[in-house]
Protein backbone atom coordinates (compact mmCIF):
# COMPACT_ATOMS: atom_id res chain seq x y z
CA UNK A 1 -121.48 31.63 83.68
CA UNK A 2 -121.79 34.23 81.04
CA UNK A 3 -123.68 33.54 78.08
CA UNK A 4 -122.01 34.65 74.59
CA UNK A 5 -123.96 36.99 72.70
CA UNK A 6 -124.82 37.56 69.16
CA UNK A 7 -123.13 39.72 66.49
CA UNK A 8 -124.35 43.01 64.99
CA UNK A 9 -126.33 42.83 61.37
CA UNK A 10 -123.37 44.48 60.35
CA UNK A 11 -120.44 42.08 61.27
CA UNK A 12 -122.26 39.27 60.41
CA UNK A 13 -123.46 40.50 56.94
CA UNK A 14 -120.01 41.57 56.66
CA UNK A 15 -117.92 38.63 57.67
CA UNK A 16 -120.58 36.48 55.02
CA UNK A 17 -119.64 38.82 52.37
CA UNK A 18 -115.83 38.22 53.16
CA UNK A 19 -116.50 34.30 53.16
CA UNK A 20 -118.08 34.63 49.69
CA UNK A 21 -115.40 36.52 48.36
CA UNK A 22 -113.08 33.44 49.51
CA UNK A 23 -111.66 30.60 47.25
CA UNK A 24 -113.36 28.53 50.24
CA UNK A 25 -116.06 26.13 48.77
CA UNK A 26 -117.83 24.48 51.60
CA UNK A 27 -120.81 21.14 52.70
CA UNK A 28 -122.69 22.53 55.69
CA UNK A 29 -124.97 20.22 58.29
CA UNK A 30 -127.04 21.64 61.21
CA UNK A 31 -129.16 19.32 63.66
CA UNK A 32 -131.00 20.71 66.90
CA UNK A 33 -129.27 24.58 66.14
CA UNK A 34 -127.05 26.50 64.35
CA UNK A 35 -129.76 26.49 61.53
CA UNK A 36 -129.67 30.12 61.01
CA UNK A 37 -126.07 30.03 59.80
CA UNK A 38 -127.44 28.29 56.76
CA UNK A 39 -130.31 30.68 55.85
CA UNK A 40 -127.47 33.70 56.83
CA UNK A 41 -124.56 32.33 54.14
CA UNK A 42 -127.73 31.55 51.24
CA UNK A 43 -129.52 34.99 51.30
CA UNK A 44 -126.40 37.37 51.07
CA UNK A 45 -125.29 37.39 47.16
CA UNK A 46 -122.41 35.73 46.61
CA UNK A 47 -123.75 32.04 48.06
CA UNK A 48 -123.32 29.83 45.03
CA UNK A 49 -119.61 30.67 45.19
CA UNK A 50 -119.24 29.16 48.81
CA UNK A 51 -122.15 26.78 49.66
CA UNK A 52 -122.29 23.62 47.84
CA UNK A 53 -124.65 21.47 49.86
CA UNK A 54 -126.79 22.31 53.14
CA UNK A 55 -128.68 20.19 55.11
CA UNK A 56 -130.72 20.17 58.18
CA UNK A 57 -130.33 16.40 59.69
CA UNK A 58 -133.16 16.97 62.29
CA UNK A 59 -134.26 13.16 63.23
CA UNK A 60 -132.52 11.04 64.62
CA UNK A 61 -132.39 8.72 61.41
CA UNK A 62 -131.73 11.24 59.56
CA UNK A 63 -128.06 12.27 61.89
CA UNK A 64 -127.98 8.52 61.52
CA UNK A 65 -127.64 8.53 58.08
CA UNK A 66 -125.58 11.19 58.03
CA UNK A 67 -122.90 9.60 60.04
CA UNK A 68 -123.23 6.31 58.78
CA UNK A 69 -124.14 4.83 62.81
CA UNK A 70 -126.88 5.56 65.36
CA UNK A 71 -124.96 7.91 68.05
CA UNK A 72 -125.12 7.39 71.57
CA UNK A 73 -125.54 10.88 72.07
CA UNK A 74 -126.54 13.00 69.52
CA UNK A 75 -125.18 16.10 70.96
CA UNK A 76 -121.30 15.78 71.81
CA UNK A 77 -118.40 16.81 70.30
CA UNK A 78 -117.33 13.13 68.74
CA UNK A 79 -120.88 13.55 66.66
CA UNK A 80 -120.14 17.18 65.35
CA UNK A 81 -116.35 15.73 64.46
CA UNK A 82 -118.08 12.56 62.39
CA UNK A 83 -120.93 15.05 60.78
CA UNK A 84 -117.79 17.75 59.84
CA UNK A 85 -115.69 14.67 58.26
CA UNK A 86 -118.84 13.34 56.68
CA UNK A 87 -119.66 17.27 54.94
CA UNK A 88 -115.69 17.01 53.90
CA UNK A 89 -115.92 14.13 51.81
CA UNK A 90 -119.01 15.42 50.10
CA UNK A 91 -117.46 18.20 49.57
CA UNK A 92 -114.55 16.29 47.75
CA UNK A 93 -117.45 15.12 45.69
CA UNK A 94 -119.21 18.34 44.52
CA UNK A 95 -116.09 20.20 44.45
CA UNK A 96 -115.08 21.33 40.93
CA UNK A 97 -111.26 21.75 40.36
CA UNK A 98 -108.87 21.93 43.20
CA UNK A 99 -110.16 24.77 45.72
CA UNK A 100 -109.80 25.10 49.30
CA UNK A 101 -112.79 23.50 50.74
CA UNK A 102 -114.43 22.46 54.52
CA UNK A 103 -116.89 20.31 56.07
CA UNK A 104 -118.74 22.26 58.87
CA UNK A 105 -120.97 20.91 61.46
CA UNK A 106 -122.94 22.01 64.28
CA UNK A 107 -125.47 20.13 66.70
CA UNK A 108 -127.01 21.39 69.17
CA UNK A 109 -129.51 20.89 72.37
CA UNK A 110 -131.35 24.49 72.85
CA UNK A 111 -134.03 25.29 74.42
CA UNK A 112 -137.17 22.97 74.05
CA UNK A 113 -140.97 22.74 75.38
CA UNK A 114 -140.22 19.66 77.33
CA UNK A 115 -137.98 18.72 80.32
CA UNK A 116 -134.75 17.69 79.09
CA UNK A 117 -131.97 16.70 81.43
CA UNK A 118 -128.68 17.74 79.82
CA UNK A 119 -127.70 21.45 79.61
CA UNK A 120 -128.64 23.73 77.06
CA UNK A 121 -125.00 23.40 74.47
CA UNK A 122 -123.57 22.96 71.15
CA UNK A 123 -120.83 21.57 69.31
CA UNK A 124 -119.39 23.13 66.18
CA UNK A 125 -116.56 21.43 63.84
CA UNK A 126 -115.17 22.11 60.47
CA UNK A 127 -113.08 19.67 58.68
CA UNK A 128 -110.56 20.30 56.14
CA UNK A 129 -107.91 18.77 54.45
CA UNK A 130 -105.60 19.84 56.39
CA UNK A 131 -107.21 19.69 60.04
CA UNK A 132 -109.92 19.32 62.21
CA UNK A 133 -111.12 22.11 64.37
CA UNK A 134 -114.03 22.26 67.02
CA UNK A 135 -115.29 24.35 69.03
CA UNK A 136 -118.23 24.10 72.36
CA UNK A 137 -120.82 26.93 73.73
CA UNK A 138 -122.51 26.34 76.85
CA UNK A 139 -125.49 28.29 76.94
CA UNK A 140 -126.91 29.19 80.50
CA UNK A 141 -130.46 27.35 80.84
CA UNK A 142 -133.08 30.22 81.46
CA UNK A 143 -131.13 33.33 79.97
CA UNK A 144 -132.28 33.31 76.20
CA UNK A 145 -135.13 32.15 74.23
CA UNK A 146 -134.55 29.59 71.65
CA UNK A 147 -134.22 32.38 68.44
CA UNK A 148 -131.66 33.96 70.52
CA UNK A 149 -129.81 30.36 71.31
CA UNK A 150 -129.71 29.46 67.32
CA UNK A 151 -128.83 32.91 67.17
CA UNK A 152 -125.57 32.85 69.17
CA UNK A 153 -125.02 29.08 68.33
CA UNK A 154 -125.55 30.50 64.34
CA UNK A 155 -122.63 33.20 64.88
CA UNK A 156 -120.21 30.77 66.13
CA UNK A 157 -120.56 28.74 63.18
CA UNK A 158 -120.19 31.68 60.90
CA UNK A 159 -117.36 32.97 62.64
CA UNK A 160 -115.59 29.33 62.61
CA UNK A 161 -116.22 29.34 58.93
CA UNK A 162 -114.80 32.63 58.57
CA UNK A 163 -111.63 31.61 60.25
CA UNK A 164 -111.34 28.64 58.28
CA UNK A 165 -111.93 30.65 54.86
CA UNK A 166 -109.19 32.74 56.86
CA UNK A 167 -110.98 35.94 56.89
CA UNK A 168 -112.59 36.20 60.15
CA UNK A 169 -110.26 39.32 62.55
């Protein structure tokens, strides 16, 4: 299995800069990975026109919440479909005016200091009015350190926003 790497500094600064520069207004959530993606979009200039709302649903309550039920498994495609949906309709709610806007979501099992049994993996979805998109990366136990997991988990999620803000080649 080969393990997806990250992007350059430069195509990820640039495809952020291209987001911003989109009507696309969006609610992001990250649990267990994909954090970076948040901390990427907020310190380029330009965030206050795309980012609405981020959050970091860590706990298991707190993805809970989120999703209105306790999840059999927190890390699974169904769960990063329900988290995208939730992000849409709070989205609908901070959204001023009639703009294009998405619901992204990403959780994640990367690598940890304990035994866990399931494969290192996340799912990514953004919801939008018009769809619902998702996306998986399998990330070969062993191979990366957990930086360079959220890392390449991080870039997915930019890219997905990117193609959803329909600017990512």
């Amino acid at each position: 299995m080969s393990s997806p790497v990250p992007m350059t500094t430069t195509e990820r600064l640039k495809l952020i800069d291209q987001i911003h520069d989109s009507p696309l207004v969006i609610v992001i959530a990250a649990s267990g990975g994909g954090v970076a993606s948040i901390s990427d979009l907020l310190l380029v200039p330009g965030a206050s026109r795309t980012v609405l709302e981020a959050s970091v649903p860590y706990s298991f309550s707190a993805l809970s919440d989120i999703l209105g039920y306790p999840p059999e498994q927190a890390v699974s495609a169904d769960v990063a479909e329900k988290m995208a949906l939730a992000c849409h309709r709070r989205a609908e709610q901070l959204a001023e005016g009639t703009v294009p806007m998405a619901g992204i979501a990403c959780t994640a099992a990367l690598v940890t200091d304990r035994q866990r049994r399931g494969d290192n993996r996340a799912h990514i979805a953004i919801a939008t009015s018009q769809s619902l998109t998702s996306s998986h990366i399998a990330l070969e136990k062993g191979v990366h350190d957990r930086v360079t997991e959220d890392r390449i988990v991080s870039d997915e999620v930019l890219r997905m926003i990117g193609n959803s803000a329909e600017v990512a080649s």
